[in-house]
Every structure is written in structure tokens, then in C-alpha cells.
PDB file of N, CA and C in Angstrom:
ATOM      1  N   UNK A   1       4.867 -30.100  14.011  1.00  0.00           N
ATOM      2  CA  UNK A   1       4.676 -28.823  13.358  1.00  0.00           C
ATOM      3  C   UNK A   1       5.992 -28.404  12.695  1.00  0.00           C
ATOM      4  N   UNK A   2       6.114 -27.827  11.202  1.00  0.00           N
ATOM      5  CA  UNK A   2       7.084 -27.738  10.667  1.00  0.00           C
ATOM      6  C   UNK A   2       7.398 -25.837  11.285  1.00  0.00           C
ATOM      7  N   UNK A   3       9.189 -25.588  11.276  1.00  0.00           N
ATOM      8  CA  UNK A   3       9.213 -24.747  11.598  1.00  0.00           C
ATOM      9  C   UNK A   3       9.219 -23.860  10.138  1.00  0.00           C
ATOM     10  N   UNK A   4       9.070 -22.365  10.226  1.00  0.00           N
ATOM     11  CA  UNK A   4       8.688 -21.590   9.329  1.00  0.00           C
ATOM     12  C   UNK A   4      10.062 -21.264   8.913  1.00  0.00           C
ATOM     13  N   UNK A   5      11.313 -21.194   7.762  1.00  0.00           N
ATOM     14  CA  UNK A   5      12.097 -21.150   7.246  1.00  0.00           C
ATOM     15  C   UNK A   5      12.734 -19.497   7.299  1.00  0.00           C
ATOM     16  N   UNK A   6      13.253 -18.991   7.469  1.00  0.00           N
ATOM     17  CA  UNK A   6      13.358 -17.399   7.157  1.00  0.00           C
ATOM     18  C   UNK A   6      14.844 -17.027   6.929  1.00  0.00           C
ATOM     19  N   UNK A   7      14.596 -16.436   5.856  1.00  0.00           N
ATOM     20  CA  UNK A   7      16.218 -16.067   4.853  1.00  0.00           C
ATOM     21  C   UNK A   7      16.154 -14.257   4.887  1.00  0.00           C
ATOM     22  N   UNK A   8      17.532 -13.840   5.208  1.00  0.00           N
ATOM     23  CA  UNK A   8      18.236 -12.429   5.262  1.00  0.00           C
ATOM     24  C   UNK A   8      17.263 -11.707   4.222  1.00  0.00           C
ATOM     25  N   UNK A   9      16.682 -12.319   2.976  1.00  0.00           N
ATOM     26  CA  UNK A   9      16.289 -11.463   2.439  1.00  0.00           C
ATOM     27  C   UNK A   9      14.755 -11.165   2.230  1.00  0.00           C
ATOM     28  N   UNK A  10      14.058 -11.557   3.659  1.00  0.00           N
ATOM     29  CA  UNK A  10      12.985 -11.729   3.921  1.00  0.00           C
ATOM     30  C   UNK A  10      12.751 -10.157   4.199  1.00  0.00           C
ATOM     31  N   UNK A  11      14.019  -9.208   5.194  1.00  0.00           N
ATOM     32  CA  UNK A  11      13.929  -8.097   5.459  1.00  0.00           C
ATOM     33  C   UNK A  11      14.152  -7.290   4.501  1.00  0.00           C
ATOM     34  N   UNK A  12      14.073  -7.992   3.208  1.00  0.00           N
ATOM     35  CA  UNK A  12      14.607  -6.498   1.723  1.00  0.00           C
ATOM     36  C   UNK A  12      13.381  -5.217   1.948  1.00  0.00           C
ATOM     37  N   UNK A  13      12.367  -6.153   1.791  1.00  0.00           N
ATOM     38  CA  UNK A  13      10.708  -4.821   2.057  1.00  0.00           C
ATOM     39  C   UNK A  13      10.868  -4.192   3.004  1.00  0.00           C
ATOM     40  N   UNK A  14      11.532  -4.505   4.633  1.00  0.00           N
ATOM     41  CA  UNK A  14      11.336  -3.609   5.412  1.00  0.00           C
ATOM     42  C   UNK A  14      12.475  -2.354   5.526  1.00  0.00           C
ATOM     43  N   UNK A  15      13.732  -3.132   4.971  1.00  0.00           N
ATOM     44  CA  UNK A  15      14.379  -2.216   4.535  1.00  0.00           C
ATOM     45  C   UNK A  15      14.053  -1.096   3.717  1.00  0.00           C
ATOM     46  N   UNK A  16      13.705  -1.372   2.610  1.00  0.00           N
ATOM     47  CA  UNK A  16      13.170  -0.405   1.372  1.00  0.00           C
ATOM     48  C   UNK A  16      11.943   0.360   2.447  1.00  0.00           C
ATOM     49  N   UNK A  17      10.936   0.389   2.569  1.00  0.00           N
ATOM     50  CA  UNK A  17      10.361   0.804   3.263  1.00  0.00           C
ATOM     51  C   UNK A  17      10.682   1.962   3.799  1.00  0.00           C
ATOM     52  N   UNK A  18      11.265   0.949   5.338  1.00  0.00           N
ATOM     53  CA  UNK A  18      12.154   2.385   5.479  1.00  0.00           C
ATOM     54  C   UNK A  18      13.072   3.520   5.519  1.00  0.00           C
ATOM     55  N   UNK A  19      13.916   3.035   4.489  1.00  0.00           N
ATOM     56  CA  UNK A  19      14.370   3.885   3.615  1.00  0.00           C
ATOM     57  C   UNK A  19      13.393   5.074   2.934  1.00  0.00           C
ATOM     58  N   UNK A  20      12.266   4.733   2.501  1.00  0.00           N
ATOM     59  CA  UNK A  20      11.656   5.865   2.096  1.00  0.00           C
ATOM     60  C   UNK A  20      10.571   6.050   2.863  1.00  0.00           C
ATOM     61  N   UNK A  21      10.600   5.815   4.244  1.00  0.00           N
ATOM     62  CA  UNK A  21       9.724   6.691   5.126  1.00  0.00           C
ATOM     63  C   UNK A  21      10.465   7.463   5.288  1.00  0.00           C
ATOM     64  N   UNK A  22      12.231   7.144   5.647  1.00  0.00           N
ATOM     65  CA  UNK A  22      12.885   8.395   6.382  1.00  0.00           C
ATOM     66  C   UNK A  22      13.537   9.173   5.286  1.00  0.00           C
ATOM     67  N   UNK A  23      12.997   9.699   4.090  1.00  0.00           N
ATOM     68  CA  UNK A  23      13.248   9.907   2.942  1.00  0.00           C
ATOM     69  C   UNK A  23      14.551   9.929   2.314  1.00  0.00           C
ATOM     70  N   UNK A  24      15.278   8.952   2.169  1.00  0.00           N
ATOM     71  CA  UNK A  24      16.018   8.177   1.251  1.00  0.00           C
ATOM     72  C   UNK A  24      15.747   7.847   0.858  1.00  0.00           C
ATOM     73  N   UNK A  25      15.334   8.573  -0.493  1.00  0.00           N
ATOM     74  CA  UNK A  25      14.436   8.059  -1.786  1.00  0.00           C
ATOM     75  C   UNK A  25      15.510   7.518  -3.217  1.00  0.00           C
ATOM     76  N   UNK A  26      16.497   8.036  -2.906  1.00  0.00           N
ATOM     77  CA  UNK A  26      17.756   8.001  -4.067  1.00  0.00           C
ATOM     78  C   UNK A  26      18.402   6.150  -3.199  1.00  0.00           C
ATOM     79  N   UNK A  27      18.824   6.025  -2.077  1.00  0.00           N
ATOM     80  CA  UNK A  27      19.274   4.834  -1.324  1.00  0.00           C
ATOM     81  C   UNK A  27      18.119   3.873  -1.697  1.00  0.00           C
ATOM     82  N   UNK A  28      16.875   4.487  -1.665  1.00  0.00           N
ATOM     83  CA  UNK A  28      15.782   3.172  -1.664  1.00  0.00           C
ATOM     84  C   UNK A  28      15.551   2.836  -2.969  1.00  0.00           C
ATOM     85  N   UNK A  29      15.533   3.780  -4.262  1.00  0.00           N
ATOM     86  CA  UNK A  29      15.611   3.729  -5.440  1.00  0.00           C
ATOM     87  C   UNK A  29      16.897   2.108  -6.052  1.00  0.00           C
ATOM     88  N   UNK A  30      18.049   2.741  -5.222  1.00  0.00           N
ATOM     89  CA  UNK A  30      19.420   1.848  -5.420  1.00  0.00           C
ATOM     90  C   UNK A  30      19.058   0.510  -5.153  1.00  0.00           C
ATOM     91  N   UNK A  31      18.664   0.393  -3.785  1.00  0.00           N
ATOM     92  CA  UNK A  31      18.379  -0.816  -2.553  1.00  0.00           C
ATOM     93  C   UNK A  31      17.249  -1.726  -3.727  1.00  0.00           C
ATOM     94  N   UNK A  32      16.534  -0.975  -4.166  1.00  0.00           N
ATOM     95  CA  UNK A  32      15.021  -1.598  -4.537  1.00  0.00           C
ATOM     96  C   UNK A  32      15.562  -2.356  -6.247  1.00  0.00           C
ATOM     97  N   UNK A  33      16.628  -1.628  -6.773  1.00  0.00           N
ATOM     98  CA  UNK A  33      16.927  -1.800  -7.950  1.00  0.00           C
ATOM     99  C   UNK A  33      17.835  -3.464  -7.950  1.00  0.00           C
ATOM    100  N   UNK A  34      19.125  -3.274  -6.688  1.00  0.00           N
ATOM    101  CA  UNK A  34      19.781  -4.110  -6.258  1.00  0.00           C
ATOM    102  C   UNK A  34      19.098  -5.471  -6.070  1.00  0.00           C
ATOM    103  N   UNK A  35      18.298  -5.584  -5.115  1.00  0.00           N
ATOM    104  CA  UNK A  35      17.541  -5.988  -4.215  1.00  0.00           C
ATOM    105  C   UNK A  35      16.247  -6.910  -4.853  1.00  0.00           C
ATOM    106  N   UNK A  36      15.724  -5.890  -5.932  1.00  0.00           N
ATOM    107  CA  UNK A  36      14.539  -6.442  -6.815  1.00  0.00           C
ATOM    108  C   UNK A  36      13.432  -6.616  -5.873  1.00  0.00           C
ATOM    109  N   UNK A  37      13.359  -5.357  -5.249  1.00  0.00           N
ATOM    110  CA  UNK A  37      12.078  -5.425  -4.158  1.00  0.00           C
ATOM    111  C   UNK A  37      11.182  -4.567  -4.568  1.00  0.00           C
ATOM    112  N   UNK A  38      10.033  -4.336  -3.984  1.00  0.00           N
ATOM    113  CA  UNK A  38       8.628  -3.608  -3.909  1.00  0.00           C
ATOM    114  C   UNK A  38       8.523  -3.471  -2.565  1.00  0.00           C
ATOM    115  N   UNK A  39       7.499  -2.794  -2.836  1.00  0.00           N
ATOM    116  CA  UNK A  39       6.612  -2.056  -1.728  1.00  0.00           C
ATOM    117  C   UNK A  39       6.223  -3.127  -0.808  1.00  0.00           C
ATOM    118  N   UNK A  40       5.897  -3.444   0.627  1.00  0.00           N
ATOM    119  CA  UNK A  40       5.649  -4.363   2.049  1.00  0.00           C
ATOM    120  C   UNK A  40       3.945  -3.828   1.726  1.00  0.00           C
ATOM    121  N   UNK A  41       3.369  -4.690   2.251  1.00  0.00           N
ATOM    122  CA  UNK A  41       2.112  -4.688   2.378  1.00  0.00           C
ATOM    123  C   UNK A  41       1.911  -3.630   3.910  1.00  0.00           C
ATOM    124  N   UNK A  42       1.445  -2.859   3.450  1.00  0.00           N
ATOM    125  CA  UNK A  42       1.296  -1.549   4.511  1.00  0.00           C
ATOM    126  C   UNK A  42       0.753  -2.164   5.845  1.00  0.00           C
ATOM    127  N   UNK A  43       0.182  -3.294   5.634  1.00  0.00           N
ATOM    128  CA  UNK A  43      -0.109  -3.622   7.506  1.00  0.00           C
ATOM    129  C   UNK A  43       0.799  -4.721   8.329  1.00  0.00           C
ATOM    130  N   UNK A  44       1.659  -4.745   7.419  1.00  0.00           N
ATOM    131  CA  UNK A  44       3.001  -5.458   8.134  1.00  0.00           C
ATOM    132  C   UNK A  44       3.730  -4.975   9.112  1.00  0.00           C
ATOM    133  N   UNK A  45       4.457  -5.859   9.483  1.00  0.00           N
ATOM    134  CA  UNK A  45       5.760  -4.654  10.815  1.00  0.00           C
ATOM    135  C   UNK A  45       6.451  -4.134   9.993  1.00  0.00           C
ATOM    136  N   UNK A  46       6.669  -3.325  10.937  1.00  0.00           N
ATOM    137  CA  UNK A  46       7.948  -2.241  10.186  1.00  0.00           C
ATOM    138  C   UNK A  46       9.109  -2.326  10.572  1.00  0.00           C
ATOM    139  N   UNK A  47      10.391  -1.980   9.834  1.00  0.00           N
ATOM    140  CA  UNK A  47      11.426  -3.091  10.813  1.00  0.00           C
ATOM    141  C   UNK A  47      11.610  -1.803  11.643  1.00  0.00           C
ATOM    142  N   UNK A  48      11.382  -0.752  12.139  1.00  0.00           N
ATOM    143  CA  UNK A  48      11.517  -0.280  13.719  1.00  0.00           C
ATOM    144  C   UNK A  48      10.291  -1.350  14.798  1.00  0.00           C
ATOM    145  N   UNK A  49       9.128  -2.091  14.482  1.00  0.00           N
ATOM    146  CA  UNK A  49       8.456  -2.483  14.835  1.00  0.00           C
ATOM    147  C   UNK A  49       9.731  -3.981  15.588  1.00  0.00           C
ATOM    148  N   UNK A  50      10.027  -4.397  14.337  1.00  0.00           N
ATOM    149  CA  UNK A  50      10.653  -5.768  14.670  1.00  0.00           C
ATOM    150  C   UNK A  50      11.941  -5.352  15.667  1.00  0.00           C
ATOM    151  N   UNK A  51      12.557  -4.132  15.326  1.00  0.00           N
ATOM    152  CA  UNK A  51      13.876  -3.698  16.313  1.00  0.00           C
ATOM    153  C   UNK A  51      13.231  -3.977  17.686  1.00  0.00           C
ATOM    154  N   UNK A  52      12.302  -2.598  17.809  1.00  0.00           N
ATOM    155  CA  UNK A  52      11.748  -2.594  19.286  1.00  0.00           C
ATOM    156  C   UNK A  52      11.444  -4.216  19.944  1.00  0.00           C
ATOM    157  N   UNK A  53      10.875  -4.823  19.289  1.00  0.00           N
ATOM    158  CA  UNK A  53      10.572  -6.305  19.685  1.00  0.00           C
ATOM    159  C   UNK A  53      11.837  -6.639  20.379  1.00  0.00           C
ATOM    160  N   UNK A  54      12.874  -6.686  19.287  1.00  0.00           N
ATOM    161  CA  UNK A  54      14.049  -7.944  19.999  1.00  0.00           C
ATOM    162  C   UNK A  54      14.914  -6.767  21.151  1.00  0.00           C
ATOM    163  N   UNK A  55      14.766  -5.529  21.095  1.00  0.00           N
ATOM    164  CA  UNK A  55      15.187  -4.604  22.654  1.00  0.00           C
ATOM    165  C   UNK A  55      13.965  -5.033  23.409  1.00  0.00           C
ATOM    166  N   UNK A  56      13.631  -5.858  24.218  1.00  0.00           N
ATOM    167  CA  UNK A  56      12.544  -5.978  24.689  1.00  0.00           C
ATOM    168  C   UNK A  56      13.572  -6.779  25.946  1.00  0.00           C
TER     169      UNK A  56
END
């Protein structure tokens, strides 16, 4: 079974995200511009989802 590859900028969406849940809309504006990200598919983790995981 091949393992699944995962690069730093896999977390750009969850970043952006939440950036503008916790309304940093001007930071997420920047981040998203920088970054060249969009919107996470709303039924994904959220990276407080993925934090809580690895405090486990």
C-alpha cells in the first residue's frame, strides 16, 4: 500500500478558514491572496478539529 504524501501546504484551506471563522477577514483576505487558496470543502476538519486530535 502506497503511503499518502502530505506537504505544509495541504493546511493553506484550514488556515484561511479559520481565519475567517474567527473574523480575520483582512489576514484571510492577505493569507488567501499569498497563498492562492479558496474556500475547504465545508465537511472537512477544521484545523481546531486536527489540533484537538494530535492533544489527544
Amino acid at each position: 500500500m502506497a503511503k499518502t504524501r502530505v506537504v505544509p501546504s495541504d493546511l493553506f484551506p484550514l488556515v484561511f478558514t479559520f481565519l475567517r471563522e474567527n473574523h480575520f477577514e483582512k489576514a484571510a483576505r492577505v493569507f488567501a491572496k499569498a497563498a492562492g487558496v479558496t474556500e475547504q470543502d465545508p465537511n472537512a476538519a477544521s484545523l481546531l478539529d486536527v489540533f484537538n486530535y494530535w492533544l489527544k
